[in-house]
N, C-alpha and C. Protein backbone atom coordinates (compact mmCIF):
# COMPACT_ATOMS: atom_id res chain seq x y z
N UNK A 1 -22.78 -31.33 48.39
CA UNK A 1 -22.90 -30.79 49.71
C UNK A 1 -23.74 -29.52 49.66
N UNK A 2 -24.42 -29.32 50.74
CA UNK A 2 -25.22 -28.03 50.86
C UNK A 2 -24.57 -27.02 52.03
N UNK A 3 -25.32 -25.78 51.52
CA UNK A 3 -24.79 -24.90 52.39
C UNK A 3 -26.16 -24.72 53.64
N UNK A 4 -25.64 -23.91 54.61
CA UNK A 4 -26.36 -23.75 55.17
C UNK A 4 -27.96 -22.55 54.73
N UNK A 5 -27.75 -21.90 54.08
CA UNK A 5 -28.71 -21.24 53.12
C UNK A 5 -29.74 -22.49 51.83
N UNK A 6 -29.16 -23.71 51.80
CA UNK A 6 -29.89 -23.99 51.04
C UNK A 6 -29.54 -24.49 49.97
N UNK A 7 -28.31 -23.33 49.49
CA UNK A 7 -28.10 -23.51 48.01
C UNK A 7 -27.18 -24.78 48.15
N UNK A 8 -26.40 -25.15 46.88
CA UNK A 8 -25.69 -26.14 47.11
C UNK A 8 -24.46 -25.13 47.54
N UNK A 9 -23.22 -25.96 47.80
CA UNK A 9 -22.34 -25.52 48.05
C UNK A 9 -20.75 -25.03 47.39
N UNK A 10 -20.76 -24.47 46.74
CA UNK A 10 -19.63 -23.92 45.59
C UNK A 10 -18.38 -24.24 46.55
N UNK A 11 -17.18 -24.66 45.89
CA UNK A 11 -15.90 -25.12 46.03
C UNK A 11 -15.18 -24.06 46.59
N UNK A 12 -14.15 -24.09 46.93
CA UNK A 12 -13.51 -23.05 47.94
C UNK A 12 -12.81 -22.22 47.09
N UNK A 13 -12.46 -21.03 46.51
CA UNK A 13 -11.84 -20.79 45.70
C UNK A 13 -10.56 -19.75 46.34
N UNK A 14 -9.44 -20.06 45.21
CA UNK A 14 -8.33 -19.34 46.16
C UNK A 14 -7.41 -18.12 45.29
N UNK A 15 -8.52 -17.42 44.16
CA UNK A 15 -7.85 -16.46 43.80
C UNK A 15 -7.87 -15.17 44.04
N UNK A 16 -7.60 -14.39 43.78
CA UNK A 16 -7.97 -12.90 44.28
C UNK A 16 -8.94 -12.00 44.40
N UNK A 17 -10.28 -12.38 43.20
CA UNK A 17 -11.36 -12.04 43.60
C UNK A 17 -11.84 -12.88 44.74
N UNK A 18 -11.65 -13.82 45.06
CA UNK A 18 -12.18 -14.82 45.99
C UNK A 18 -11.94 -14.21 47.39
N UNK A 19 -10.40 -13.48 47.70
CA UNK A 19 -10.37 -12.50 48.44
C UNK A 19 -10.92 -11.44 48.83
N UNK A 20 -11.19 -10.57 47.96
CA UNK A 20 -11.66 -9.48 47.94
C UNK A 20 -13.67 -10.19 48.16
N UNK A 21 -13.79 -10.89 47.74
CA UNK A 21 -15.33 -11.10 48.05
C UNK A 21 -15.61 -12.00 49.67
N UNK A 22 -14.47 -12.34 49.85
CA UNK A 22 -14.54 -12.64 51.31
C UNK A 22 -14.26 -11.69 52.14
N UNK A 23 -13.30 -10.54 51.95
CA UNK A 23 -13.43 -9.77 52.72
C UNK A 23 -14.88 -8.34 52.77
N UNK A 24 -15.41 -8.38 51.55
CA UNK A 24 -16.83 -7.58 51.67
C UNK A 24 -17.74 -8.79 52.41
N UNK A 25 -17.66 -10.09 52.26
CA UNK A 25 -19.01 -10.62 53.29
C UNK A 25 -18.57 -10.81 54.54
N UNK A 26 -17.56 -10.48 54.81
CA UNK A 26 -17.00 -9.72 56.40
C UNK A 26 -17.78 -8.59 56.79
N UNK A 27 -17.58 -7.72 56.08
CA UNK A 27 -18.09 -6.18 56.30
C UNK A 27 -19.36 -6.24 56.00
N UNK A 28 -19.91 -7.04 55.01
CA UNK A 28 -21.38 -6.51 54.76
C UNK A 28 -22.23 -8.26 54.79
N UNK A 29 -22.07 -8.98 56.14
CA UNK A 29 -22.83 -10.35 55.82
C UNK A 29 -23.39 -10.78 55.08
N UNK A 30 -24.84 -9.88 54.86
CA UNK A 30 -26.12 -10.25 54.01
C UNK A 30 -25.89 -9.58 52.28
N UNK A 31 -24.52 -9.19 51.85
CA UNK A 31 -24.58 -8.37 50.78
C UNK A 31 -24.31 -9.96 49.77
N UNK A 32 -25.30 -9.96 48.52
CA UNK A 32 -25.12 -10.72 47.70
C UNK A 32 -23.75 -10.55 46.76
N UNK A 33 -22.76 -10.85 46.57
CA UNK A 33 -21.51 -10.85 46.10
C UNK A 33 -21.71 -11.54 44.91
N UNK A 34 -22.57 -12.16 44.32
CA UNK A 34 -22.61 -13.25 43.38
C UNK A 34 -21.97 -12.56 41.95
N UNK A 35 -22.61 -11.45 42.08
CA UNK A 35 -21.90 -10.64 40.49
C UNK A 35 -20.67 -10.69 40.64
N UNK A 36 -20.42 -9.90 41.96
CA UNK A 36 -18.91 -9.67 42.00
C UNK A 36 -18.11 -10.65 41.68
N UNK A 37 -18.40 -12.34 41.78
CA UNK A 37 -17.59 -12.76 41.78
C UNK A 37 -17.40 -13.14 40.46
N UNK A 38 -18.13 -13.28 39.24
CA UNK A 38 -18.14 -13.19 38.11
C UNK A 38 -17.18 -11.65 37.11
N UNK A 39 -18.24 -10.85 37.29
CA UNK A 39 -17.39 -9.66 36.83
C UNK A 39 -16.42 -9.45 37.33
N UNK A 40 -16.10 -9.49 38.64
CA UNK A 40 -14.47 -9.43 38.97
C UNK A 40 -13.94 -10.50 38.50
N UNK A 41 -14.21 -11.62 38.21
CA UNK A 41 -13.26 -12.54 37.44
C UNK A 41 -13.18 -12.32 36.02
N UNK A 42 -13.67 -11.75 35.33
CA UNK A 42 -13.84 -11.68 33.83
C UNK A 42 -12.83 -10.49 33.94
N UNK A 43 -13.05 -9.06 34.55
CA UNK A 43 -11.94 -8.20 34.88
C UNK A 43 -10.65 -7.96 35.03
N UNK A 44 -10.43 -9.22 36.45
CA UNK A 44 -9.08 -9.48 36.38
C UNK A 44 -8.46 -10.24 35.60
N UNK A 45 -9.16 -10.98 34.60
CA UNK A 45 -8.84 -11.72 33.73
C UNK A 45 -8.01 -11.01 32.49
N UNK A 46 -9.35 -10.28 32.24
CA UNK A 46 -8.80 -9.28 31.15
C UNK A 46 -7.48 -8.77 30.98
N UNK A 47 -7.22 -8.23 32.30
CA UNK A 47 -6.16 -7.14 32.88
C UNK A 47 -5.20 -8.02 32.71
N UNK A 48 -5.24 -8.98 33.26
CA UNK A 48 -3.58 -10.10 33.18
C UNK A 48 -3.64 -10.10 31.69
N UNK A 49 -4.59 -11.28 30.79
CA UNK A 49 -4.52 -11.50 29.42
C UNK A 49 -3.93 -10.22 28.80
N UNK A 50 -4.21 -8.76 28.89
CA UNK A 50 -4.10 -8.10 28.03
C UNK A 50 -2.51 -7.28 28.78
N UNK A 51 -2.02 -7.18 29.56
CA UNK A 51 -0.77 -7.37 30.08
C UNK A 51 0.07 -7.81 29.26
N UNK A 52 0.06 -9.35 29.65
CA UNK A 52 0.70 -10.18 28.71
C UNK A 52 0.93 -10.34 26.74
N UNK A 53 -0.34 -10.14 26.65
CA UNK A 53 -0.61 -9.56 25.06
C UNK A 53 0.15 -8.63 24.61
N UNK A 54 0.32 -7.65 25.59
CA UNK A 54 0.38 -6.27 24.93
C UNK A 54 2.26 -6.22 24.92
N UNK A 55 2.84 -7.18 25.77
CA UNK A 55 4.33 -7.07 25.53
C UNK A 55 4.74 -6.88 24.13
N UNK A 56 4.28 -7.88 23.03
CA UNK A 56 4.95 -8.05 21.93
C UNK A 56 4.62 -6.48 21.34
N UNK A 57 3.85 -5.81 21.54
CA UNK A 57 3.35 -4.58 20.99
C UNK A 57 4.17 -3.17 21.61
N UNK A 58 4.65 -3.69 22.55
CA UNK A 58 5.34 -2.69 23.38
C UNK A 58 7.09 -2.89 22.85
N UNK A 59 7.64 -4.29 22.97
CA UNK A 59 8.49 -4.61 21.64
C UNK A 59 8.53 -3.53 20.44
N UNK A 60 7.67 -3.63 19.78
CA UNK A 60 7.23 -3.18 18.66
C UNK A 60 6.92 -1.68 18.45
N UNK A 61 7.02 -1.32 19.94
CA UNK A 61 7.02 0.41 19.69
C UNK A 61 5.52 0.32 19.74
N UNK A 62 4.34 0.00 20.20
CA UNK A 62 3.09 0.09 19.57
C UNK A 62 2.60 0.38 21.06
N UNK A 63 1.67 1.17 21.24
CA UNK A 63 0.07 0.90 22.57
C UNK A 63 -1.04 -0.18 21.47
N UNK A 64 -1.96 -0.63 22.60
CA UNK A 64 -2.81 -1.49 22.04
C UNK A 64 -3.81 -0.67 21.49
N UNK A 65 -4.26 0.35 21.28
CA UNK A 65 -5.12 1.09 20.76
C UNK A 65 -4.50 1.32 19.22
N UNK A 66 -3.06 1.16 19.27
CA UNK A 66 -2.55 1.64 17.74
C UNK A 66 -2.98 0.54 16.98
N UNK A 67 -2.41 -0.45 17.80
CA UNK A 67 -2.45 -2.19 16.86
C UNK A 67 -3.55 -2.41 16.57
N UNK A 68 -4.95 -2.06 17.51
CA UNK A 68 -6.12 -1.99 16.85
C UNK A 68 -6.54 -1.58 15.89
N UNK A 69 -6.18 -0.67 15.41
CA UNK A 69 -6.24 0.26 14.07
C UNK A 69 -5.81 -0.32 13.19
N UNK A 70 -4.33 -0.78 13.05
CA UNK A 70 -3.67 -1.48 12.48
C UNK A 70 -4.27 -2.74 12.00
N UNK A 71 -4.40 -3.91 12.98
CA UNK A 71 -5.42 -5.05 12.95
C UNK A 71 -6.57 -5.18 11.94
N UNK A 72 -7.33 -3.84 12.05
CA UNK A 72 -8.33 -3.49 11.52
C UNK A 72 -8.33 -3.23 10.23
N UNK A 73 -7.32 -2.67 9.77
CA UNK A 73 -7.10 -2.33 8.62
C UNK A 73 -6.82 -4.01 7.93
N UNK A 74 -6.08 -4.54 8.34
CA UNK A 74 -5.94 -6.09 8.25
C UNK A 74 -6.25 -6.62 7.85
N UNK A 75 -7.62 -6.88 8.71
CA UNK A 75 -8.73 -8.14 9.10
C UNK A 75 -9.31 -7.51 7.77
N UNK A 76 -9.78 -6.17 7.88
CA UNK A 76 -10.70 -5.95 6.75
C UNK A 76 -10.54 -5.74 4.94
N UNK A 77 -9.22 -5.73 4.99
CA UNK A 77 -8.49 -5.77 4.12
C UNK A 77 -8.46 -4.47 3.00
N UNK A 78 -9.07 -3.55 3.27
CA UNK A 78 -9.37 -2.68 1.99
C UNK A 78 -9.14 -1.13 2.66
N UNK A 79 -8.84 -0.25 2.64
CA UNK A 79 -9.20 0.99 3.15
C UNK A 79 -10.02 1.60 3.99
N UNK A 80 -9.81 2.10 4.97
CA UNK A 80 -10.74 2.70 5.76
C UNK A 80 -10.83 4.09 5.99
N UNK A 81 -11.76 4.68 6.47
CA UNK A 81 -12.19 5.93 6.24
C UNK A 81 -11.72 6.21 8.44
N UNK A 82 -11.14 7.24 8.52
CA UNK A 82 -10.94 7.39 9.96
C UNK A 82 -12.48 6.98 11.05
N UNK A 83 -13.80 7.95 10.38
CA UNK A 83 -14.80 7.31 11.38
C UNK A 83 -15.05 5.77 10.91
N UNK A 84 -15.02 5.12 9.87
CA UNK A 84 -14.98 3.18 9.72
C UNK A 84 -13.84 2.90 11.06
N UNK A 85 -12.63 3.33 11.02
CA UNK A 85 -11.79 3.41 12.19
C UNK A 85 -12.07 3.14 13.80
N UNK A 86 -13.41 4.22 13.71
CA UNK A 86 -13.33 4.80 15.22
C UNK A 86 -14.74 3.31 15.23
N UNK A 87 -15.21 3.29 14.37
CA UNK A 87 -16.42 2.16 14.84
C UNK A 87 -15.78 0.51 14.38
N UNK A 88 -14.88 0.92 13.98
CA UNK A 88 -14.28 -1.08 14.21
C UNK A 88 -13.43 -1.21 15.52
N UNK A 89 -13.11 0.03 16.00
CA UNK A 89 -11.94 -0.08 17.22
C UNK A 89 -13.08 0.16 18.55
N UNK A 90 -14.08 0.58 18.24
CA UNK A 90 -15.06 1.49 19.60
C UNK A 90 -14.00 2.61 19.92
N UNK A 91 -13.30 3.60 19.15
CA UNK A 91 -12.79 4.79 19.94
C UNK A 91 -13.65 6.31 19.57
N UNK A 92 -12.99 6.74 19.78
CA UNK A 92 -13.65 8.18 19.54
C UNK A 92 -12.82 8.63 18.24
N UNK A 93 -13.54 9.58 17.52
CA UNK A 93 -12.78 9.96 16.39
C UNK A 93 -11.24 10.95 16.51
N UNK A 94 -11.13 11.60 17.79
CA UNK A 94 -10.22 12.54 18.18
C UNK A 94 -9.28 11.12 18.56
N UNK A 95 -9.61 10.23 18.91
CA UNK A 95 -8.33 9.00 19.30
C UNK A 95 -8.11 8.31 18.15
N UNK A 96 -8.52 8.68 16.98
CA UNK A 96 -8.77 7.75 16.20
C UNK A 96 -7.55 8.79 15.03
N UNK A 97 -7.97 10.09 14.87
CA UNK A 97 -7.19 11.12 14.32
C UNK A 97 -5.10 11.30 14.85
N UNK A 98 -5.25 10.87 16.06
CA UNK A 98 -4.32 11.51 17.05
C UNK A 98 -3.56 9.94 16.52
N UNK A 99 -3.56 8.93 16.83
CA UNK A 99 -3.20 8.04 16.20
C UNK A 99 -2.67 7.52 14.91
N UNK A 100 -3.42 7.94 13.77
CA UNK A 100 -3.41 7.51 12.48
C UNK A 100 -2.06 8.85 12.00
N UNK A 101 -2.42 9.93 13.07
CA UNK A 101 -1.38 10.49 13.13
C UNK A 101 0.02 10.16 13.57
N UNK A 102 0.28 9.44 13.95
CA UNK A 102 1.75 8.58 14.88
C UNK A 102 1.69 7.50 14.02
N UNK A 103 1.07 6.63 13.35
CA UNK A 103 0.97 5.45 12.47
C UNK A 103 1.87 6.14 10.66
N UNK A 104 1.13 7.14 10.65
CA UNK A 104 1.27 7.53 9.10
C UNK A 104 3.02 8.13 9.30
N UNK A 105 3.30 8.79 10.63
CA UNK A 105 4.64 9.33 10.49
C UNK A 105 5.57 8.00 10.64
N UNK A 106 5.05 6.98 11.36
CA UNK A 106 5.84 6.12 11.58
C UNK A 106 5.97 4.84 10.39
N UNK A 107 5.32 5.28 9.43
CA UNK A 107 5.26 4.56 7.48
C UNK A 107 4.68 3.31 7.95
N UNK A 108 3.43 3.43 9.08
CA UNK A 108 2.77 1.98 9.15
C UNK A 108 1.33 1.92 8.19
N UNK A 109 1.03 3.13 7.99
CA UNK A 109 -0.48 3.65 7.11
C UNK A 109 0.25 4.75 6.53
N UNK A 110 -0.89 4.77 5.35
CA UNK A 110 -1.21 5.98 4.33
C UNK A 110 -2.50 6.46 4.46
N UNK A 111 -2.59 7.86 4.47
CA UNK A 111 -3.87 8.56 3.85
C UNK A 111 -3.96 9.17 2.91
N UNK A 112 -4.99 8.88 2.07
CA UNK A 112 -5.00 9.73 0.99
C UNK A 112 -6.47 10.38 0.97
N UNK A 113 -6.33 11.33 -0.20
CA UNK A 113 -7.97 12.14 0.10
C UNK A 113 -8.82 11.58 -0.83
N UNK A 114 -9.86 11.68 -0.64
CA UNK A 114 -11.42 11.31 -1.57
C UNK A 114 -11.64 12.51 -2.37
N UNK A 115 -11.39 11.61 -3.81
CA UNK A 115 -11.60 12.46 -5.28
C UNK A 115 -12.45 13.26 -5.15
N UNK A 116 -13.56 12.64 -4.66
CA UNK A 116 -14.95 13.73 -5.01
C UNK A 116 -15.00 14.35 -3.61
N UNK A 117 -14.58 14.10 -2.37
CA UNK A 117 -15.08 14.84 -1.31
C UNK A 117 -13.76 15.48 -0.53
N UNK A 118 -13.29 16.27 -0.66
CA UNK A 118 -11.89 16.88 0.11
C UNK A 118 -12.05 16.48 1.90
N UNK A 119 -13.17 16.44 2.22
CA UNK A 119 -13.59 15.92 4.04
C UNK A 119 -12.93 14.88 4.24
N UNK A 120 -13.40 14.04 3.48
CA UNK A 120 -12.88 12.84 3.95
C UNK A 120 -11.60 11.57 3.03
N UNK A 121 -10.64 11.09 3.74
CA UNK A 121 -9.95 10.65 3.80
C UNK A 121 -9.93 8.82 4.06
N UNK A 122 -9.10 8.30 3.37
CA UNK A 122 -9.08 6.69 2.98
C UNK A 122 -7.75 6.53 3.40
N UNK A 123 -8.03 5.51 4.39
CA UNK A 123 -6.37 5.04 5.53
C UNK A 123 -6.49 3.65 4.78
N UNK A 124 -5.13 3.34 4.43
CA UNK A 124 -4.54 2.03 4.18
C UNK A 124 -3.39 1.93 4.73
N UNK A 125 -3.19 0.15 4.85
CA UNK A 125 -2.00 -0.04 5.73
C UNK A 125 -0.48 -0.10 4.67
N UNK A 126 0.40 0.20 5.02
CA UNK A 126 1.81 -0.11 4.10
C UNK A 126 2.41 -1.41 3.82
N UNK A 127 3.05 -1.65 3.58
CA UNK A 127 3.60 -2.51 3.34
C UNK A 127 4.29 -2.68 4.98
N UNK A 128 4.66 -2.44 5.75
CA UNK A 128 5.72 -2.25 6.53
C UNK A 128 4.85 -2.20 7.63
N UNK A 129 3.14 -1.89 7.50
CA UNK A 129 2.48 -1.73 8.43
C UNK A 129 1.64 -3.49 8.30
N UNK A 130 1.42 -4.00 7.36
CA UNK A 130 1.05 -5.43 6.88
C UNK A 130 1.95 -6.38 7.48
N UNK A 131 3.05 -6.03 7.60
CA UNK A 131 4.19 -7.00 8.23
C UNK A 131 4.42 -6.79 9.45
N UNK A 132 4.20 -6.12 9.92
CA UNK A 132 4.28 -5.87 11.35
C UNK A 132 2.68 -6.50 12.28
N UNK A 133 1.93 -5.97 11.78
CA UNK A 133 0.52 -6.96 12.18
C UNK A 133 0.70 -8.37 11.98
N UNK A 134 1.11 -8.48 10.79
CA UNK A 134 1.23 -10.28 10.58
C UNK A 134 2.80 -11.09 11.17
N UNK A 135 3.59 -9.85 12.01
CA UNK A 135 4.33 -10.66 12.41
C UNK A 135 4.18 -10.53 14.37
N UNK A 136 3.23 -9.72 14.50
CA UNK A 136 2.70 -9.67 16.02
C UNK A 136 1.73 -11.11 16.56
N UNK A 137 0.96 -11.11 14.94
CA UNK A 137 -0.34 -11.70 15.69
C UNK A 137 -0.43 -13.23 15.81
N UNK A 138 0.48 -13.72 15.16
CA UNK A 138 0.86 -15.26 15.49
C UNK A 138 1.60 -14.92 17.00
N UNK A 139 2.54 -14.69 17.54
CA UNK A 139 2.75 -14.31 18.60
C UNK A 139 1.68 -14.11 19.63
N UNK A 140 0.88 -13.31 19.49
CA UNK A 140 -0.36 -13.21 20.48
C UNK A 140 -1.02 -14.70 20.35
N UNK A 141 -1.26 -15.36 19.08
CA UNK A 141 -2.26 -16.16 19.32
C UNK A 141 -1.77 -17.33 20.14
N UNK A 142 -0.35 -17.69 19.88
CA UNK A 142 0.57 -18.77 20.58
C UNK A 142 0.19 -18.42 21.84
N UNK A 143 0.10 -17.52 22.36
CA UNK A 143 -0.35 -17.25 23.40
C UNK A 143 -1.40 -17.46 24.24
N UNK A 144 -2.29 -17.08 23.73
CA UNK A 144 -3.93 -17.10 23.85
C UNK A 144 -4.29 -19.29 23.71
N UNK A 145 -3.59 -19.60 22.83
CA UNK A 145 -3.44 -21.13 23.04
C UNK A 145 -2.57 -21.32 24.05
N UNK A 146 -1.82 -20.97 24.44
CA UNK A 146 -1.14 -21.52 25.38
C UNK A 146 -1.92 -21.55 27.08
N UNK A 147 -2.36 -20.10 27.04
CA UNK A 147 -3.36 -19.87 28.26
C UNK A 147 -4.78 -20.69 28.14
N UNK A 148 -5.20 -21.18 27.03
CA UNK A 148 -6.56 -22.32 27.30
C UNK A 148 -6.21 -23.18 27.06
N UNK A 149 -5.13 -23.58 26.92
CA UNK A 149 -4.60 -25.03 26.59
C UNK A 149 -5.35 -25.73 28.03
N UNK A 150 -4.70 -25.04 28.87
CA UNK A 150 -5.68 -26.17 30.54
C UNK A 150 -6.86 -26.52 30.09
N UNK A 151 -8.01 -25.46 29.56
CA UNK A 151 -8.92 -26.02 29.22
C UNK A 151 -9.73 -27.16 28.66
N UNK A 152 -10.21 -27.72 28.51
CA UNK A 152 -10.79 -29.09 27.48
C UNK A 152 -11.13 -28.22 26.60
N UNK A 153 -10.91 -28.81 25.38
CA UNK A 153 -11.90 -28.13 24.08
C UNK A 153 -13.45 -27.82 24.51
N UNK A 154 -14.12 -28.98 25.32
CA UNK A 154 -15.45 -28.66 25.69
C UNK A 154 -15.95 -27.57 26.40
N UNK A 155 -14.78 -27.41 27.22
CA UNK A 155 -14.28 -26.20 28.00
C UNK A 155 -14.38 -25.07 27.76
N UNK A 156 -13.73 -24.90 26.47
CA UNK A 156 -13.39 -23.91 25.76
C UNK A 156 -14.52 -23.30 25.25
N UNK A 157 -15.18 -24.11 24.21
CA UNK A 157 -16.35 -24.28 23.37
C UNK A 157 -17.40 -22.91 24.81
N UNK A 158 -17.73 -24.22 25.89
CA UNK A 158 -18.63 -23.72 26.48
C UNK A 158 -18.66 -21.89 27.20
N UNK A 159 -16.88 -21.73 27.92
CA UNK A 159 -16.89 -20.81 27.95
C UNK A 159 -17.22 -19.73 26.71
N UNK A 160 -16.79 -20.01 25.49
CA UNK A 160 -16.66 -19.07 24.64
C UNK A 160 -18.22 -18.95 24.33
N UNK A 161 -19.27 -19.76 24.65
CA UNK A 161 -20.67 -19.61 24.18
C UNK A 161 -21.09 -18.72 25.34
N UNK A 162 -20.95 -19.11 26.51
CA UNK A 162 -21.31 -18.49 27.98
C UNK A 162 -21.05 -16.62 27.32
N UNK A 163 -19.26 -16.40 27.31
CA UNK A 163 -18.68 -14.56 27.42
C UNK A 163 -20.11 -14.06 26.03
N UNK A 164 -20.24 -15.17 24.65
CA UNK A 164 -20.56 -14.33 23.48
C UNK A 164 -21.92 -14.02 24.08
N UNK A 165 -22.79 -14.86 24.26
CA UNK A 165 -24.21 -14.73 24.76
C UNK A 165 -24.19 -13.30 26.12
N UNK A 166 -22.95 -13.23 26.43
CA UNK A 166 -23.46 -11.75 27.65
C UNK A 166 -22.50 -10.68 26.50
N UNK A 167 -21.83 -10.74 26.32
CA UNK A 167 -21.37 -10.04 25.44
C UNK A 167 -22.19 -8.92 24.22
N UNK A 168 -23.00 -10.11 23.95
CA UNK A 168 -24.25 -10.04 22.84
C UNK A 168 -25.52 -9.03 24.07
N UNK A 169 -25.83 -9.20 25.23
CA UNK A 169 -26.49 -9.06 25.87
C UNK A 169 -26.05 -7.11 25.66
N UNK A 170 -24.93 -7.14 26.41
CA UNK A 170 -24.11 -6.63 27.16
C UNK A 170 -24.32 -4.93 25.76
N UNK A 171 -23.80 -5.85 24.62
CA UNK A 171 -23.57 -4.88 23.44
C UNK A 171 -24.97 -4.18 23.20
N UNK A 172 -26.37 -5.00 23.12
CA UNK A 172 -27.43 -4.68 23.11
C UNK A 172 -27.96 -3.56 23.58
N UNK A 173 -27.66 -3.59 25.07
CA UNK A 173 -28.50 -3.12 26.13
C UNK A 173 -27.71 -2.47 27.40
N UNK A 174 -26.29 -1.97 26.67
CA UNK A 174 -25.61 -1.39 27.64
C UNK A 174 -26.06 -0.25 28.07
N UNK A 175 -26.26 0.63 27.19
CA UNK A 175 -26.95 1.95 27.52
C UNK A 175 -28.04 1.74 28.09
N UNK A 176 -28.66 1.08 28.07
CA UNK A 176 -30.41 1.27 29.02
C UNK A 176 -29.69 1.06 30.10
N UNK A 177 -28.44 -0.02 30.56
CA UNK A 177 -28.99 -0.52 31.54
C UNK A 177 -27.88 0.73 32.40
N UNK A 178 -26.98 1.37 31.83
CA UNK A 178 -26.04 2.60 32.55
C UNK A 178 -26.93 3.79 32.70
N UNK A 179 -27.78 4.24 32.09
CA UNK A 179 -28.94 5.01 31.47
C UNK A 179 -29.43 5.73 32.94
């Protein structure tokens, strides 16, 4: 079916950005909404997904900025230096300090100092901090399957090529384009 503009005609949609973009082409007829309705869906998406995520962490005594750290130390398996920290998490080094500070009192990491350089410092996770990541993150992932399960695998596949390719864009060329 076509619209009266031409284009074809997109399906009726009935979620909450769908709201909010019907009520701006109330107020503003001729305003192109097309982003909006994308980035506000990737947005509110986020916000629910990471809601939901973040329970088991809140369980756990944790914010999601800690578990990142944590994670990180993880995934990468070896020691990290607080700024390696601040650039595997994207934080700032003062969030990154303020943290590792609440982690180390709470016996989830260790720091120790660098032989040859007194500046800088090597964060590893504990024993107690290893078990707690590995007993969060099956939990999250049951999850994260459970929410694309609707999906088709093809589904899946395609979205996940669609977010990496703007993602990739996005990581590139964010600054020019805020600039």
């Amino acid at each position: 079916m076509t619209a009266p503009n031409g284009r074809p005609e997109e399906p009726a949609r009935h979620d909450t950005v769908a709201a909010v973009v019907r009520q701006w082409q109330t107020v503003h007829p001729g305003l192109d909404t097309g982003p909006m309705e994308i980035i506000g869906r990737v947005n509110r998406c986020a916000a629910l997904l990471q809601q939901a995520e973040d329970a088991p962490l809140r369980r756990a005594g944790l914010s999601r900025p800690e578990f990142d750290l944590l994670g990180a130390l993880r995934r990468t398996g070896h020691e990290l230096t607080p700024g390696d920290l601040a650039r595997e998490t994207f934080s700032s080094g003062a969030a990154v300090t303020k943290r590792l500070k609440q982690l180390t009192e709470r016996g989830l990491v260790e720091r120790r100092g660098d032989t040859r350089d007194r500046r800088v410092a090597h964060v590893r996770l504990t024993e107690a901090g290893r078990d707690l990541v590995d007993g969060i993150l099956p939990e999250q992932l049951a999850y994260e399957t459970a929410v694309l399960s609707v999906l088709t695998p093809e589904a899946r596949n395609e979205l996940a090529g669609r977010l990496g390719e703007l993602l990739g864009l996005l990581e590139g060329s964010l600054g020019v384009l805020r600039a």
